[in-house]
C-alpha atoms as a PDB file:
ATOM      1  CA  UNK A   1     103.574 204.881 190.717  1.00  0.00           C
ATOM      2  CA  UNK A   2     100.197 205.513 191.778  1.00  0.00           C
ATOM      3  CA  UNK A   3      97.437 203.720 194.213  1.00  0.00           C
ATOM      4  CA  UNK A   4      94.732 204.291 195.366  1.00  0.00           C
ATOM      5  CA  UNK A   5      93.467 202.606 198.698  1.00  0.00           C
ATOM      6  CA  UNK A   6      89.599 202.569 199.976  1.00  0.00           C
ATOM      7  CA  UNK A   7      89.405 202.584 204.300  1.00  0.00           C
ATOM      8  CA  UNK A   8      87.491 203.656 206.878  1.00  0.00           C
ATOM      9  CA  UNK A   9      88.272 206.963 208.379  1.00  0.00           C
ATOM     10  CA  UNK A  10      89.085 205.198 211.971  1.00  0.00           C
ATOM     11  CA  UNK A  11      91.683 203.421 209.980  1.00  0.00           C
ATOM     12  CA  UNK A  12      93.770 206.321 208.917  1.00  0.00           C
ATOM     13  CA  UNK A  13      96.661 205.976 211.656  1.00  0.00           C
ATOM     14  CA  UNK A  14     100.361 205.860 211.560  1.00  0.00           C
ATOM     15  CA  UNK A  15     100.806 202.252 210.693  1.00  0.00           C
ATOM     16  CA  UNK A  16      99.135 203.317 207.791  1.00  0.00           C
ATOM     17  CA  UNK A  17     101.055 206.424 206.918  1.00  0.00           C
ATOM     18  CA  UNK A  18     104.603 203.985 207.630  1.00  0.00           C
ATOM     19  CA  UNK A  19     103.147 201.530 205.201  1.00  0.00           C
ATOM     20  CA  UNK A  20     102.601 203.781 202.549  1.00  0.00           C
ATOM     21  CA  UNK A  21     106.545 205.906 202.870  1.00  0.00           C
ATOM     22  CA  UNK A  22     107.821 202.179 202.384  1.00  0.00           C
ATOM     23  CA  UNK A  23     106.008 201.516 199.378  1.00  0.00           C
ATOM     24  CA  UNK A  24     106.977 204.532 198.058  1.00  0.00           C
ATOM     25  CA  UNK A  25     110.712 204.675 199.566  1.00  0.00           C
ATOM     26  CA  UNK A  26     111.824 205.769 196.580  1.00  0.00           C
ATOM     27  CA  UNK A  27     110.002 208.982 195.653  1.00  0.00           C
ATOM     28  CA  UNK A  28     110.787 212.206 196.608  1.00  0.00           C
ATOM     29  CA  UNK A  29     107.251 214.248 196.895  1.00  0.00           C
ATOM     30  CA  UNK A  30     104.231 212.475 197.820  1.00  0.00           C
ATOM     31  CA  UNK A  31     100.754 214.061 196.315  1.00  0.00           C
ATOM     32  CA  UNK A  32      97.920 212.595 198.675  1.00  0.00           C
ATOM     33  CA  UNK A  33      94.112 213.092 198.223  1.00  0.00           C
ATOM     34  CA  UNK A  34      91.454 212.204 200.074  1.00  0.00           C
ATOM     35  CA  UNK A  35      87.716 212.438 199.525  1.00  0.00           C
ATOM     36  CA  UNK A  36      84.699 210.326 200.819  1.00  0.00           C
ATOM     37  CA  UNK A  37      84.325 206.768 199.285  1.00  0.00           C
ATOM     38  CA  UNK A  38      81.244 204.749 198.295  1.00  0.00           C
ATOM     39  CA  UNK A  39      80.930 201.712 200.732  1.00  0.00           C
ATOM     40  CA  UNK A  40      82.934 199.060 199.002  1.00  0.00           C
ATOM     41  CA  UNK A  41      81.798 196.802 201.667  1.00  0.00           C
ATOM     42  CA  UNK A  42      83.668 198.212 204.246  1.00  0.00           C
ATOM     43  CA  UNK A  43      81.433 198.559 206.558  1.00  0.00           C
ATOM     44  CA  UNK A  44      81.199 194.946 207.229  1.00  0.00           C
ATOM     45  CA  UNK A  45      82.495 193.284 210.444  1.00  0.00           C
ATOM     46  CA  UNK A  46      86.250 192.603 210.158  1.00  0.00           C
ATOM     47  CA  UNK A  47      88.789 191.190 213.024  1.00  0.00           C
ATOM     48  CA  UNK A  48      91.604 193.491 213.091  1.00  0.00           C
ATOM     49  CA  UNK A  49      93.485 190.199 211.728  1.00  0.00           C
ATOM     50  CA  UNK A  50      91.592 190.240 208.801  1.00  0.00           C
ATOM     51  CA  UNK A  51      91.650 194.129 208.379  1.00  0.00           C
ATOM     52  CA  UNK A  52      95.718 193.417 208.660  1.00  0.00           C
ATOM     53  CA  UNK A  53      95.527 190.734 206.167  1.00  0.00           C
ATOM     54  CA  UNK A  54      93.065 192.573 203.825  1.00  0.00           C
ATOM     55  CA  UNK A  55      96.198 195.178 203.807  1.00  0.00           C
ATOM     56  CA  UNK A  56      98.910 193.093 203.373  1.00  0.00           C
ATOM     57  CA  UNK A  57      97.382 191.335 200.386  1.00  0.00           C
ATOM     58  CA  UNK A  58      96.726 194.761 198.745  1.00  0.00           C
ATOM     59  CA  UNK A  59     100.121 195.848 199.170  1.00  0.00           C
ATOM     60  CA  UNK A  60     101.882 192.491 198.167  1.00  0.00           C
ATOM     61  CA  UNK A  61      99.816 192.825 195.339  1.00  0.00           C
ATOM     62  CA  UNK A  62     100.902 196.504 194.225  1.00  0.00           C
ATOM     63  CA  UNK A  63     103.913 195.358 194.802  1.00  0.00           C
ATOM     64  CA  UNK A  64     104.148 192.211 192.160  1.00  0.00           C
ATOM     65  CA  UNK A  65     102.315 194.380 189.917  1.00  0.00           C
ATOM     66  CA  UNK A  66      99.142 192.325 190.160  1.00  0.00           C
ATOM     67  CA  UNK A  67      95.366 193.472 189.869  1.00  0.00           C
ATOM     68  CA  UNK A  68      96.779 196.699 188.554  1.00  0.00           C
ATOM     69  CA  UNK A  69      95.600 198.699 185.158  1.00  0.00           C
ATOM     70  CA  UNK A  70      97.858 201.103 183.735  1.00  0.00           C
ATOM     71  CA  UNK A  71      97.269 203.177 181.167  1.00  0.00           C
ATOM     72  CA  UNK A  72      98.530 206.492 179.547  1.00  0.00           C
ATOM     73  CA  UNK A  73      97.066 209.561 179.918  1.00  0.00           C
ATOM     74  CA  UNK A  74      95.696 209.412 176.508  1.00  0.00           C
ATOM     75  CA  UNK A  75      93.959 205.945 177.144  1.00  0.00           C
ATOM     76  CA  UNK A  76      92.448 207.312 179.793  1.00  0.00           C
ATOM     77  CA  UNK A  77      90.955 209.893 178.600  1.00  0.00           C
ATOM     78  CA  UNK A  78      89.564 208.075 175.885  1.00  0.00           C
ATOM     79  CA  UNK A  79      88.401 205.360 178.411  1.00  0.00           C
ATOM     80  CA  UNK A  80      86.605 208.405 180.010  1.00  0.00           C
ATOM     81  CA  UNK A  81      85.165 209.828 177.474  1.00  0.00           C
ATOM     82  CA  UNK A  82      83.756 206.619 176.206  1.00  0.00           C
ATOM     83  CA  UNK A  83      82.134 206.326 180.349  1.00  0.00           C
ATOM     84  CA  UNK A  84      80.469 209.566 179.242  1.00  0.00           C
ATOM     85  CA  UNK A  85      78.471 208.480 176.135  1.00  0.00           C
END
């Protein structure tokens, strides 16, 4: 499985970190990388209620499989190479 979640740096804490070894209770390695993000409107105001809800959503989602694309490696690559032209 793979994910990929957008937050602000001051959000990176060990809530976080517990959140994502459940999700992924079942692997054995983890690879995790992180590099700065575009905006993604997260730098509007948010209650920490809706920051919590925000995450919850995201992860219920993963977790029924919705909003997600998969594709194999092939597909992607052609989906790249077609961004490209």
């Amino acid at each position: 499985m793979e994910t990929t979640f957008t937050l602000r740096k001051e959000e990176l804490d060990t809530e976080f970190l517990e959140a994502i070894k459940r999700l992924f209770k079942n692997a054995r390695e983890l690879q995790i990388t992180v590099s700065s993000a575009t905006d993604f409107n997260l730098t509007q105001p948010e209650t920490p209620a809706e920051y919590t809800a925000r995450l919850e959503k995201a992860a219920q989602n993963l977790e029924a499989n919705r909003n997600r694309v998969v594709m194999t490696d092939e597909q992607f690559d052609d989906f790249s190479l077609n961004l490209l032209k």
